[in-house]
C-alpha atoms as a PDB file:
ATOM      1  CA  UNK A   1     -60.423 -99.116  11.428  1.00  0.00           C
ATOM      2  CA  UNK A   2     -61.135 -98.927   7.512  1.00  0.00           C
ATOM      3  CA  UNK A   3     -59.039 -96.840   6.033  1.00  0.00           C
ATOM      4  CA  UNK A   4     -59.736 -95.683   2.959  1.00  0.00           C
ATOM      5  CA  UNK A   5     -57.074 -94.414   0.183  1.00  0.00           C
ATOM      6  CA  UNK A   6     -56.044 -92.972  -3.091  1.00  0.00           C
ATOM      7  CA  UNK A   7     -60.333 -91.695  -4.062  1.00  0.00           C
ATOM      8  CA  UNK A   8     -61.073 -90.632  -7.072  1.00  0.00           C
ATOM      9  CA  UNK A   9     -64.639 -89.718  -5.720  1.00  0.00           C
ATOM     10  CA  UNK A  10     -66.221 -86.539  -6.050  1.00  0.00           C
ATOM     11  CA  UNK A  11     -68.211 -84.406  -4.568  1.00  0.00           C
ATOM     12  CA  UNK A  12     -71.806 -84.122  -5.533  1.00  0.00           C
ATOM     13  CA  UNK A  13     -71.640 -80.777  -7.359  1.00  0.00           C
ATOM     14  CA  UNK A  14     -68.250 -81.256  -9.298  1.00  0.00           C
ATOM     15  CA  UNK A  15     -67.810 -81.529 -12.735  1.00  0.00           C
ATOM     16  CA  UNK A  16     -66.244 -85.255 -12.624  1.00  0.00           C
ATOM     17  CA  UNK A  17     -69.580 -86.076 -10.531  1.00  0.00           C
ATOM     18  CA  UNK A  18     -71.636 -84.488 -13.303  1.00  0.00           C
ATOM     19  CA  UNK A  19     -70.202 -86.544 -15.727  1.00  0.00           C
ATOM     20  CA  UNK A  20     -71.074 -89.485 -13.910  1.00  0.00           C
ATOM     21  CA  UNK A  21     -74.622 -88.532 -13.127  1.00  0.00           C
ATOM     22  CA  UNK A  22     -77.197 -91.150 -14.010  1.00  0.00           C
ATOM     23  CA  UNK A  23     -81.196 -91.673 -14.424  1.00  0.00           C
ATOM     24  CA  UNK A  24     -83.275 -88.992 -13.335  1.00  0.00           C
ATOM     25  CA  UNK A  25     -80.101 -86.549 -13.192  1.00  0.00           C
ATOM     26  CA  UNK A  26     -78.759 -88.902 -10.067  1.00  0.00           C
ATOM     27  CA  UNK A  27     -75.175 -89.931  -9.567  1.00  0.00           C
ATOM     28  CA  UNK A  28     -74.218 -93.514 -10.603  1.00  0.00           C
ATOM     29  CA  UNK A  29     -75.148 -96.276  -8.107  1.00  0.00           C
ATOM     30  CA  UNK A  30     -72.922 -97.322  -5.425  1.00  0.00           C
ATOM     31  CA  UNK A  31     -71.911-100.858  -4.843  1.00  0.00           C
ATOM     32  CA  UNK A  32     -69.332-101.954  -2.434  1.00  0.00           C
ATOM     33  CA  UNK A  33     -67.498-105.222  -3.110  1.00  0.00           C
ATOM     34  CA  UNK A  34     -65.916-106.674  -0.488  1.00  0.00           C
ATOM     35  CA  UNK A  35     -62.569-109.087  -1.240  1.00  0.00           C
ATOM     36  CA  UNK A  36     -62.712-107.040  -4.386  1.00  0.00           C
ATOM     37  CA  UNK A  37     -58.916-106.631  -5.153  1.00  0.00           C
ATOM     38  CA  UNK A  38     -58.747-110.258  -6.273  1.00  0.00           C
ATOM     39  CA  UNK A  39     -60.074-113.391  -7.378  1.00  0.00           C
ATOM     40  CA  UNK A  40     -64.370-113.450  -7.554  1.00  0.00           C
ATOM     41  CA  UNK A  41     -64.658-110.224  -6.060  1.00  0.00           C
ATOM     42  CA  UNK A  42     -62.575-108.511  -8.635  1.00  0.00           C
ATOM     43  CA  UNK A  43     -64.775-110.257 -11.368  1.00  0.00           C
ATOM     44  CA  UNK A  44     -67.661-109.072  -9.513  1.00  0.00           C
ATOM     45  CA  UNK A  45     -66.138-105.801  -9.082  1.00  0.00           C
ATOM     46  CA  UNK A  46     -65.656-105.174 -12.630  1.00  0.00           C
ATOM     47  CA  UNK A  47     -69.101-106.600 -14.160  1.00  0.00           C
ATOM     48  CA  UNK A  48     -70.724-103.813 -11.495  1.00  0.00           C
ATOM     49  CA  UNK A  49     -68.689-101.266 -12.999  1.00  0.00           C
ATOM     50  CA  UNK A  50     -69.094-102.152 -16.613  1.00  0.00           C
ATOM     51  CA  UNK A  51     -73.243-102.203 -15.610  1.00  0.00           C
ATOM     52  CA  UNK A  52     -72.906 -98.693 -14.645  1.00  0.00           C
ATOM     53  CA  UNK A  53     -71.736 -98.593 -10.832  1.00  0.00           C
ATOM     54  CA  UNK A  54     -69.271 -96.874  -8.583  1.00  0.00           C
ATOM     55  CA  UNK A  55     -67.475 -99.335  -6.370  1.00  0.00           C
ATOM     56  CA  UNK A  56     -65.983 -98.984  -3.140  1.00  0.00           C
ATOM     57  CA  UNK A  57     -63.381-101.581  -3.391  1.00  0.00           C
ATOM     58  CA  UNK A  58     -62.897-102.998   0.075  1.00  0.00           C
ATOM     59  CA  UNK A  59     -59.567-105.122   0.769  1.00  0.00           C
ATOM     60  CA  UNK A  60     -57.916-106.835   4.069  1.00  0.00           C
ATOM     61  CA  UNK A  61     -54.804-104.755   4.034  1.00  0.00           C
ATOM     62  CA  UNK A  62     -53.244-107.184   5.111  1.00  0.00           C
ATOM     63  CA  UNK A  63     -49.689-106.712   3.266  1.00  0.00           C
ATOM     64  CA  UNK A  64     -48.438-104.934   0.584  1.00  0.00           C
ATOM     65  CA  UNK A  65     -49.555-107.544  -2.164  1.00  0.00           C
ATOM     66  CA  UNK A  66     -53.161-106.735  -0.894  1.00  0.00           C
ATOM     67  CA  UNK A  67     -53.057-103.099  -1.867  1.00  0.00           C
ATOM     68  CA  UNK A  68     -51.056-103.574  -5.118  1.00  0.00           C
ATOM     69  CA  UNK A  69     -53.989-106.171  -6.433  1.00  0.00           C
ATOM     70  CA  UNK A  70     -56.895-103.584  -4.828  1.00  0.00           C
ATOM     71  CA  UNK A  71     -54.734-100.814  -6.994  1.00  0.00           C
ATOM     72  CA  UNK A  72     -54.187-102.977  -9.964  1.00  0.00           C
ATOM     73  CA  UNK A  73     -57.964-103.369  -9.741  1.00  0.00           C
ATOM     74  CA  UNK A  74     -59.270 -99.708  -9.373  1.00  0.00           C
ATOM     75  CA  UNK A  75     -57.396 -98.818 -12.436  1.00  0.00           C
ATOM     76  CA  UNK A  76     -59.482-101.251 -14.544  1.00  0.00           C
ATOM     77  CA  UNK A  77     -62.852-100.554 -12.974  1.00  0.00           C
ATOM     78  CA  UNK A  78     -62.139 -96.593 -13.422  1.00  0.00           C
ATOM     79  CA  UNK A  79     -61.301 -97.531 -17.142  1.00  0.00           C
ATOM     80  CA  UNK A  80     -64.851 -99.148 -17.482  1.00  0.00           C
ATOM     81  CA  UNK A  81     -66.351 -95.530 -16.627  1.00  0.00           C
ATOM     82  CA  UNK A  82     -66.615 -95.635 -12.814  1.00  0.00           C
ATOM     83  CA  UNK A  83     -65.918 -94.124  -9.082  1.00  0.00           C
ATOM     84  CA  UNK A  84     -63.510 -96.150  -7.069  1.00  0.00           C
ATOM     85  CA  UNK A  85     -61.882 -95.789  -4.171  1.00  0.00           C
ATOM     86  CA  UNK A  86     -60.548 -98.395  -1.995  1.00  0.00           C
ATOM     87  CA  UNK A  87     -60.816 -99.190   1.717  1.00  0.00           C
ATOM     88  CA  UNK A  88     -58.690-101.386   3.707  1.00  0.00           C
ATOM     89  CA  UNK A  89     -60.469-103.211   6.796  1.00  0.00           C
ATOM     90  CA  UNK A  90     -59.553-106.742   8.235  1.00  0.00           C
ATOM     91  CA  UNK A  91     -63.206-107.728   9.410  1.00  0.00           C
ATOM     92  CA  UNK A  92     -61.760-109.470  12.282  1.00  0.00           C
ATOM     93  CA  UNK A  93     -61.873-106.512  14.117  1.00  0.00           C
ATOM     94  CA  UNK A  94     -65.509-105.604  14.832  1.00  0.00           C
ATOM     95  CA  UNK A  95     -64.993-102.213  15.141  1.00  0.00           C
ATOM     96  CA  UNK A  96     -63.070-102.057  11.006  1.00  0.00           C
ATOM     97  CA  UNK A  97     -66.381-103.435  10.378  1.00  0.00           C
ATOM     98  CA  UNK A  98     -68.445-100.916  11.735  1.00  0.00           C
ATOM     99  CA  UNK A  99     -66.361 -98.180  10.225  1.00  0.00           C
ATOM    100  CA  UNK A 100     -66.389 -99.237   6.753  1.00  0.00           C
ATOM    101  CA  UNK A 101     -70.388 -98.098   5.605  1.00  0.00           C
ATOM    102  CA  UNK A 102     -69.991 -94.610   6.889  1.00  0.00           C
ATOM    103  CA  UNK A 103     -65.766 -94.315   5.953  1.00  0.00           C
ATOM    104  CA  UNK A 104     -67.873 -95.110   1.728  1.00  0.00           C
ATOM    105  CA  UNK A 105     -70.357 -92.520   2.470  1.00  0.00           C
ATOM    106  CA  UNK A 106     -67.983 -89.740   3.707  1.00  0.00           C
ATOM    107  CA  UNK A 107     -66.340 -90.368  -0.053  1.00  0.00           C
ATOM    108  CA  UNK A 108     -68.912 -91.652  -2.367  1.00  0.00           C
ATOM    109  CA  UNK A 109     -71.783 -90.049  -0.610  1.00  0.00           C
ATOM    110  CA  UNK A 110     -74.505 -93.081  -0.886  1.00  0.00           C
ATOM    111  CA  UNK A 111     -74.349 -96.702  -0.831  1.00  0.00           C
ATOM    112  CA  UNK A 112     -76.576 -98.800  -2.775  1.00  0.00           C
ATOM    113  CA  UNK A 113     -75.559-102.814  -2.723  1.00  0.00           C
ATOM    114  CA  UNK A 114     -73.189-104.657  -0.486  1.00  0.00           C
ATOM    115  CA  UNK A 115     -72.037-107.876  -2.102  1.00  0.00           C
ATOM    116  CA  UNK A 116     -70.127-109.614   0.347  1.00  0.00           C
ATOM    117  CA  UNK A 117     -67.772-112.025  -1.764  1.00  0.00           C
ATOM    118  CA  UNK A 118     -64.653-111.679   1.331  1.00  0.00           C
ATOM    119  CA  UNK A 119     -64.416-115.156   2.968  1.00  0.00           C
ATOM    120  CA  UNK A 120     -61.954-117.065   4.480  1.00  0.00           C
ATOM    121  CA  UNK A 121     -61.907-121.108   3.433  1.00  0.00           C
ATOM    122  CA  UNK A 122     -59.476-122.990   5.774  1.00  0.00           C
ATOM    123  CA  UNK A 123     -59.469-126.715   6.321  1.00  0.00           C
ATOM    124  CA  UNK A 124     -60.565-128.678   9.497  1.00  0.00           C
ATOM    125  CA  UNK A 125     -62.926-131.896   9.408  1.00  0.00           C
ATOM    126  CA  UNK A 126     -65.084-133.147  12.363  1.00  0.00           C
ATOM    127  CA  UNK A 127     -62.233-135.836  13.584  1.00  0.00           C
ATOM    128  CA  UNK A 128     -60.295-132.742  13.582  1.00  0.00           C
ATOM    129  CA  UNK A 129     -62.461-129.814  14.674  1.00  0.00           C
ATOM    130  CA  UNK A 130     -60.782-127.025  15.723  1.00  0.00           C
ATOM    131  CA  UNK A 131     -63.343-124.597  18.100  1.00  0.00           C
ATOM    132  CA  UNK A 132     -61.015-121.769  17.875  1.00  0.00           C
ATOM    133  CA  UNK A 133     -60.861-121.674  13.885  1.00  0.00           C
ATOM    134  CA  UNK A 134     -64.781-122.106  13.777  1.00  0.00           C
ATOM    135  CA  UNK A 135     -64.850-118.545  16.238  1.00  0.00           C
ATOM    136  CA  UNK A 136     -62.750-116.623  14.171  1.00  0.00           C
ATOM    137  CA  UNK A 137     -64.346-117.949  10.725  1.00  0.00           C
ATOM    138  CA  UNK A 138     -67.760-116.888  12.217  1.00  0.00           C
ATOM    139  CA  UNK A 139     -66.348-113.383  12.915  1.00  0.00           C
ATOM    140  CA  UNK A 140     -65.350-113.193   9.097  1.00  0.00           C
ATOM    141  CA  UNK A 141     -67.614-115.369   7.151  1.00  0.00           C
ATOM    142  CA  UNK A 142     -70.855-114.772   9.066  1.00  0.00           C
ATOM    143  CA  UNK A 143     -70.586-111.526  12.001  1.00  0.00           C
ATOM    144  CA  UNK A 144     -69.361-109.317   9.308  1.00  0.00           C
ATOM    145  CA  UNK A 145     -71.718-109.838   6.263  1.00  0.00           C
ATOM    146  CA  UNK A 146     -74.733-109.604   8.736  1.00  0.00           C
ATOM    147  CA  UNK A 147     -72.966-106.414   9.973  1.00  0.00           C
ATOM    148  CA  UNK A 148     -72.477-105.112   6.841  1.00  0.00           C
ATOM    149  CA  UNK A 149     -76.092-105.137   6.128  1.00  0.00           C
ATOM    150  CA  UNK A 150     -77.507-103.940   8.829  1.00  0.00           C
ATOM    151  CA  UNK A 151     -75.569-100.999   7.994  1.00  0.00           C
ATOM    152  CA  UNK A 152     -76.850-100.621   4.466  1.00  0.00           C
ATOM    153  CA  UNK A 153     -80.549-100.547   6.363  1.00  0.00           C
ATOM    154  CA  UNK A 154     -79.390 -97.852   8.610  1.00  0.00           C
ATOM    155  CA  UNK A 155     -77.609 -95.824   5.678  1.00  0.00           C
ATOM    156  CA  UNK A 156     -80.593 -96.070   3.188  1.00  0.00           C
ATOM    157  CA  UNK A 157     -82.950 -94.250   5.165  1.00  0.00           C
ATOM    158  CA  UNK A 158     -80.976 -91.612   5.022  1.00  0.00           C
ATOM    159  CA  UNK A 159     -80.480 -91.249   1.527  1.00  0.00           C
ATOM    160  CA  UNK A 160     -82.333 -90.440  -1.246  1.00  0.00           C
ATOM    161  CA  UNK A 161     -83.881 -93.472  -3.449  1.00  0.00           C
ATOM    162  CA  UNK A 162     -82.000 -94.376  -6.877  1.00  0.00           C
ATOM    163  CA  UNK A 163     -83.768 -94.115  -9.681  1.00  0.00           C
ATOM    164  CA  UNK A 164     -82.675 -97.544 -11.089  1.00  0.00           C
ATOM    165  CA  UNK A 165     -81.882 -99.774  -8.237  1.00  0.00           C
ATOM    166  CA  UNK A 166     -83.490-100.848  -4.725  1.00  0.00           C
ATOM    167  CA  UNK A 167     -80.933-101.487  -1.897  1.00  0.00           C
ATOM    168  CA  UNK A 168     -79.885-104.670  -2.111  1.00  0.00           C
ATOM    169  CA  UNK A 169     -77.367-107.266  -0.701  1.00  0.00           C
ATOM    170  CA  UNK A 170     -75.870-110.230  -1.952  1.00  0.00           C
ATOM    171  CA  UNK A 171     -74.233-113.232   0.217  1.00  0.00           C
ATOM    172  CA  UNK A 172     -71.499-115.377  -1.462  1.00  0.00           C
ATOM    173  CA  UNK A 173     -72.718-119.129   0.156  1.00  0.00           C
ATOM    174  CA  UNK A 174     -71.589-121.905  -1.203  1.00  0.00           C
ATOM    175  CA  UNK A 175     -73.242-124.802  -3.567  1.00  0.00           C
ATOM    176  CA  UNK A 176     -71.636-127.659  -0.889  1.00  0.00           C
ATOM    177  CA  UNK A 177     -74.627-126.234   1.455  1.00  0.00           C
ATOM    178  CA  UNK A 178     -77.019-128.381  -1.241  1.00  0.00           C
ATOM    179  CA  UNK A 179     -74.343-131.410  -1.333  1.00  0.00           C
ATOM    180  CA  UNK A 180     -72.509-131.518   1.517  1.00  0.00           C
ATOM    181  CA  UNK A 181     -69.748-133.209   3.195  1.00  0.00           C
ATOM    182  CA  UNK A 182     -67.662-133.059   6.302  1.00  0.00           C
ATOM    183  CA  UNK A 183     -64.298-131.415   4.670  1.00  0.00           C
ATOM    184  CA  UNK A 184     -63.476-127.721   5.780  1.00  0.00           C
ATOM    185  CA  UNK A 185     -66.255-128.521   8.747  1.00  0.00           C
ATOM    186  CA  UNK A 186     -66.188-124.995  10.218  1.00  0.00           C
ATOM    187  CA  UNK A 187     -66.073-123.184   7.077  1.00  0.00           C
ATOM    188  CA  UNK A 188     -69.177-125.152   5.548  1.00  0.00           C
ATOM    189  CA  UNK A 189     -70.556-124.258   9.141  1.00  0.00           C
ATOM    190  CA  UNK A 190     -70.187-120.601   8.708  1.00  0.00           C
ATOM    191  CA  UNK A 191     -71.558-120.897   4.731  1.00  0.00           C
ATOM    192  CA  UNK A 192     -75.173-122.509   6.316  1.00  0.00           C
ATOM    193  CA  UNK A 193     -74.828-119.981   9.238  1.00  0.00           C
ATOM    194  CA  UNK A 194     -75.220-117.030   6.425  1.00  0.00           C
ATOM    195  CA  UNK A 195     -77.578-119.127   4.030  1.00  0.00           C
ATOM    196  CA  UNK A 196     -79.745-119.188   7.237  1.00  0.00           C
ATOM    197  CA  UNK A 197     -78.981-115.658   7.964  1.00  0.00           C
ATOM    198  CA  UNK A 198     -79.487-114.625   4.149  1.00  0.00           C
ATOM    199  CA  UNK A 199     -83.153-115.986   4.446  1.00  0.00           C
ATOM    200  CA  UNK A 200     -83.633-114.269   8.149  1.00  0.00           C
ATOM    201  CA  UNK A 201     -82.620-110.470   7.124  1.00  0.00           C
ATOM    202  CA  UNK A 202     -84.290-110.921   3.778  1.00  0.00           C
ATOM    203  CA  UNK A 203     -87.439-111.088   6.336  1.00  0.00           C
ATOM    204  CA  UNK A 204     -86.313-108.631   8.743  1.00  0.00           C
ATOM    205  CA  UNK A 205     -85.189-106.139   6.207  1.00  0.00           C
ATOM    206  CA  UNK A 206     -87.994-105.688   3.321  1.00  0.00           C
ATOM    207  CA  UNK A 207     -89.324-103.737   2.365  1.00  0.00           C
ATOM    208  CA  UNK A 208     -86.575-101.293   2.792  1.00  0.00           C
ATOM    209  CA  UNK A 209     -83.753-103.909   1.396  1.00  0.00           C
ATOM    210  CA  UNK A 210     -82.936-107.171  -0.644  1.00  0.00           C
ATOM    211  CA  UNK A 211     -81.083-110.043   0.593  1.00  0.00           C
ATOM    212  CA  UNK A 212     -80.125-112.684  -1.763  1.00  0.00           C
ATOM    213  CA  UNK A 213     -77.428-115.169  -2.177  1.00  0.00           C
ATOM    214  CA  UNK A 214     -75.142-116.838  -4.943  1.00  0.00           C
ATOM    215  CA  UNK A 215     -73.564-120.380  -4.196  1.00  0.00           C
ATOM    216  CA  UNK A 216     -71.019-120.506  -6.431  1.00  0.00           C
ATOM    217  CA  UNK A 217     -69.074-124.342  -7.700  1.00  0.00           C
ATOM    218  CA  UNK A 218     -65.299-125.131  -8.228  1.00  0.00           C
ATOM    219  CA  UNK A 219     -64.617-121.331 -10.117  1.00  0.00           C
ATOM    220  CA  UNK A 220     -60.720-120.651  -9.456  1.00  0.00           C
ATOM    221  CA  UNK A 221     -58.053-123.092  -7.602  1.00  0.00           C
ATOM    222  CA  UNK A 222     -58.356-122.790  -4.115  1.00  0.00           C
ATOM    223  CA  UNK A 223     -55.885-124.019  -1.193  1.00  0.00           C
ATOM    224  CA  UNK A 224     -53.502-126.953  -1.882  1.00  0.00           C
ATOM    225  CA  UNK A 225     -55.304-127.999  -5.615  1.00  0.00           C
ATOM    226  CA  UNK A 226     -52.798-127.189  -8.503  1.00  0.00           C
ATOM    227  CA  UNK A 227     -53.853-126.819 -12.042  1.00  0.00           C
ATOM    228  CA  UNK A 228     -54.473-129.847 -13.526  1.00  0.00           C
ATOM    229  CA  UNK A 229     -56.566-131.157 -10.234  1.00  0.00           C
ATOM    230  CA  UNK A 230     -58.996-128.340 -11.066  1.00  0.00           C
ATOM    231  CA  UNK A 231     -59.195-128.744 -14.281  1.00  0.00           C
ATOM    232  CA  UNK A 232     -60.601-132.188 -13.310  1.00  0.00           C
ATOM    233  CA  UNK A 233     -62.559-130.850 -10.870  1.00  0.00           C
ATOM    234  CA  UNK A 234     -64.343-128.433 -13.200  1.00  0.00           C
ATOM    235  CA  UNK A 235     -65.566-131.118 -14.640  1.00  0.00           C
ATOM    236  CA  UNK A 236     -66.980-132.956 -12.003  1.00  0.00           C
ATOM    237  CA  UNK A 237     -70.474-131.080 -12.505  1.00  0.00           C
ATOM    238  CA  UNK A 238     -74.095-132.486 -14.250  1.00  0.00           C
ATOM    239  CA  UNK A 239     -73.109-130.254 -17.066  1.00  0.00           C
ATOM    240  CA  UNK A 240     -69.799-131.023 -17.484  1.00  0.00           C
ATOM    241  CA  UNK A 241     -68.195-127.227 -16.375  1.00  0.00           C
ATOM    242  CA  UNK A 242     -68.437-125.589 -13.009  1.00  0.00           C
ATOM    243  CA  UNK A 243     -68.620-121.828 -12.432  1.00  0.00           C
ATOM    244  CA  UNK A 244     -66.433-118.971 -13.812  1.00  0.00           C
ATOM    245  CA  UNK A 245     -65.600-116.257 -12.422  1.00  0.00           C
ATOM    246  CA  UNK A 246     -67.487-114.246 -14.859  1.00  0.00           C
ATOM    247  CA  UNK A 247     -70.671-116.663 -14.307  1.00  0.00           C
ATOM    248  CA  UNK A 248     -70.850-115.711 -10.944  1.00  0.00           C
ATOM    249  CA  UNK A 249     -70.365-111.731 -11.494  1.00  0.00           C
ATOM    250  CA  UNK A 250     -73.163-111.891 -13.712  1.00  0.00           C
ATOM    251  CA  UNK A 251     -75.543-113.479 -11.067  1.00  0.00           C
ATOM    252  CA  UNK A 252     -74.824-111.251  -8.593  1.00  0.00           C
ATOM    253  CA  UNK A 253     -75.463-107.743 -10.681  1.00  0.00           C
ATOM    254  CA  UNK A 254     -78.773-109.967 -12.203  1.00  0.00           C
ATOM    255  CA  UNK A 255     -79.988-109.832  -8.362  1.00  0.00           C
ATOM    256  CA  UNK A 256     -78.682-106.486  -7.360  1.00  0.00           C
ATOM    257  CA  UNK A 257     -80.965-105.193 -10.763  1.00  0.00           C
ATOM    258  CA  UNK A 258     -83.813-107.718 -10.316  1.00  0.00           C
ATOM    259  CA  UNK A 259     -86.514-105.582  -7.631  1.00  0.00           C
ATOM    260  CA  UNK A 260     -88.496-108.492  -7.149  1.00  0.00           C
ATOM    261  CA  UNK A 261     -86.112-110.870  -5.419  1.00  0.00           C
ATOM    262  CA  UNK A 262     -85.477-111.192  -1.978  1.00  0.00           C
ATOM    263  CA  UNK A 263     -84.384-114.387   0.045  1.00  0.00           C
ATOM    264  CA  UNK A 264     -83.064-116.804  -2.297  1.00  0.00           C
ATOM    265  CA  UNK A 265     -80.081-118.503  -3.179  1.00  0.00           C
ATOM    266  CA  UNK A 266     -79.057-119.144  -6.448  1.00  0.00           C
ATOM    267  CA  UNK A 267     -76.698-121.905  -7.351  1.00  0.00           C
ATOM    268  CA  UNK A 268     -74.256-120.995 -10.061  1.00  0.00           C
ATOM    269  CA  UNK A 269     -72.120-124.394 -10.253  1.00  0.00           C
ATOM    270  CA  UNK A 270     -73.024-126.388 -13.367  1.00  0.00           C
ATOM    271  CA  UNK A 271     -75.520-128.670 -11.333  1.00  0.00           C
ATOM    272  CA  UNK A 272     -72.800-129.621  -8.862  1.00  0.00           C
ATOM    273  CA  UNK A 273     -74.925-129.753  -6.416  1.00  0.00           C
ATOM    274  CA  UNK A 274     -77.378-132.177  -8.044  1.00  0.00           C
ATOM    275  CA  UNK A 275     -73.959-134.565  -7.998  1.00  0.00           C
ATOM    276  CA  UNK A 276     -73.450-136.482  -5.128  1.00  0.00           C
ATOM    277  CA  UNK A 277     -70.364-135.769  -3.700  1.00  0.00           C
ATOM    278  CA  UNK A 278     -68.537-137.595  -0.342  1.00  0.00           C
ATOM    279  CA  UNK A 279     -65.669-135.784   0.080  1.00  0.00           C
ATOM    280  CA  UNK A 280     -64.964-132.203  -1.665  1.00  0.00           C
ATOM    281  CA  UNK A 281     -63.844-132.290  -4.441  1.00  0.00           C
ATOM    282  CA  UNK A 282     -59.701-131.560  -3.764  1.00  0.00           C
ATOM    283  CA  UNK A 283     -59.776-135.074  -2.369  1.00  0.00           C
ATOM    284  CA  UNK A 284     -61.625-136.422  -5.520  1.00  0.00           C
ATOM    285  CA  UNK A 285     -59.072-135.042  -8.130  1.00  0.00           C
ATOM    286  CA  UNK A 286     -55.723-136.581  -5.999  1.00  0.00           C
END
C-alpha cells in the first residue's frame, strides 16, 4: 500500500499552515511528483517547490537507498519554503496505486497536479521481445499514470478550487516517440501507449482537468552509457545540447501554471527529434 512517512504537513488551522497560506488566504498548491527522490523527478520536485508548491514526494521503497535519496530530497524542497512529506508505493501493485491520492489528502489535505516523471526504461528489441517485460512495463509506465489521474478527477471535485492553479497533470513521454527506433521495444511501446493516453484523458477529463505531456532528450546517463558516451550523446541534437534536468522541470511547472493547455506534448530535447536517428543513441556513442 503507500505508505507515507516522516510529514511535516499540517493541519489546515495550524500556525505552520498559516504561514504557508497562499492567494486568496488559501494554502499553497499541492503537487505530487512521482520518482521524485532522484534524478528528473527530484529536479522537477524542487522547481515546484521553489514556484510556490507543497509536494508529496512519492518513491518506490524499494530499499534503503530509495528512502535516503526521497529524505535527502525533502530536506531541500522544505528549505525552498514548502510542505513535504513522502510516500513510498511500488506501482506494480495496483492496489499501492490506488492508495496513494487519498494516503496525500489524509496529510496535505488537497491535491492539485500529478506529474508523473516514475518510469521504468529496460532494454529488449523486436528480435528479442520479451511479452512478459512489455506486461509489467505497461503496469508501471502506462496503468499507473492513467490511474493516477483519474484519481486527481475524482479528488478535485471534492475540493475547493485554488486560486492560482487549475488541476492539472503532466506525462513524462519521451522525444524517441517523434524519431523512433526499435531499441528498448516495449518501453518505447509503453511511452506511445501514454502519448496516446495523454491526448485521450485530456478529452475525457476537461473541463475539470489538464493533461499535458513533456518528451524529454538524452538529460542524465541512463543504463549501461558511462560519462563520456553521454557527453557525446548530448550532443547529438539540431542544437548541439540535449535536455537538462532543469530544462525539463521548467516545462513541466510552465504547463501545470499555463490554464489554457490541455493535450499536448512538448518536446524538450534540443531538436533531437528533428534528427534522424536508427538506433538510440547508447549504440551511436560506442
Amino acid at each position: 500500500m503507500a505508505t507515507p512517512h516522516h510529514p511535516d504537513a499540517q493541519m489546515p488551522g495550524s500556525d505552520a499552515a498559516q504561514r504557508h497560506a497562499g492567494e486568496a488566504g488559501g494554502l499553497r498548491p499541492v503537487a505530487l511528483v512521482t520518482g521524485a527522490a532522484r534524478r528528473i523527478g527530484r529536479a522537477i520536485a524542487l522547481e515546484l517547490a521553489g514556484a510556490g508548491f507543497d509536494i508529496a514526494l512519492h518513491h518506490r521503497g524499494a530499499d534503503a537507498r530509495s528512502l535516503d535519496d526521497a529524505e535527502a530530497t525533502a530536506l531541500d524542497l522544505r528549505a525552498a519554503g514548502a510542505r513535504v512529506a513522502l510516500f513510498a508505493a511500488d506501482f506494480a501493485d495496483p492496489a499501492a496505486t490506488a492508495a496513494l491520492l487519498p494516503a496525500i489528502v489524509d496529510e496535505l489535505g488537497r491535491v492539485d497536479a500529478v506529474v508523473n516523471s516514475a518510469s521504468r526504461f529496460e532494454y529488449d528489441s523486436p528480435e528479442r521481445f520479451d511479452s512478459a517485460l512489455l506486461g509489467s512495463l505497461t503496469r508501471s509506465n502506462v496503468a499507473a499514470p492513467v490511474e493516477l489521474a483519474h484519481a486527481l478527477a475524482t479528488q478535485v471535485r471534492t475540493q475547493p478550487a485554488h486560486a492560482r492553479v487549475t488541476p492539472c497533470v503532466v506525462n513524462l513521454l519521451d522525444q524517441k516517440l517523434h524519431n523512433p527506433n526499435p531499441d528498448y521495444f516495449s518501453y518505447t511501446l509503453t511511452k506511445a501507449a501514454l502519448a496516446h493516453a495523454t491526448v485521450l484523458l485530456a478529452q475525457a477529463l476537461a473541463p475539470a482537468v489538464r493533461v499535458c505531456g513533456v518528451s524529454p532528450g538524452i538529460t542524465l546517463v541512463s543504463g549501461p552509457m558511462d560519462e563520456a558516451e553521454f557527453a557525446k550523446a548530448h550532443k547529438l541534437t539540431a542544437l548541439g545540447r540535449s535536455s537538462t534536468p532543469e530544462d525539463i522541470a521548467r516545462a513541466v511547472r510552465f504547463l501545470i501554471e499555463s490554464p489554457a493547455i490541455t493535450g499536448i506534448d512538448l518536446a524538450v530535447d534540443g531538436g533531437q527529434h528533428l534528427v534522424g536517428q536508427a538506433r538510440d543513441v547508447l549504440f551511436l556513442v560506442k
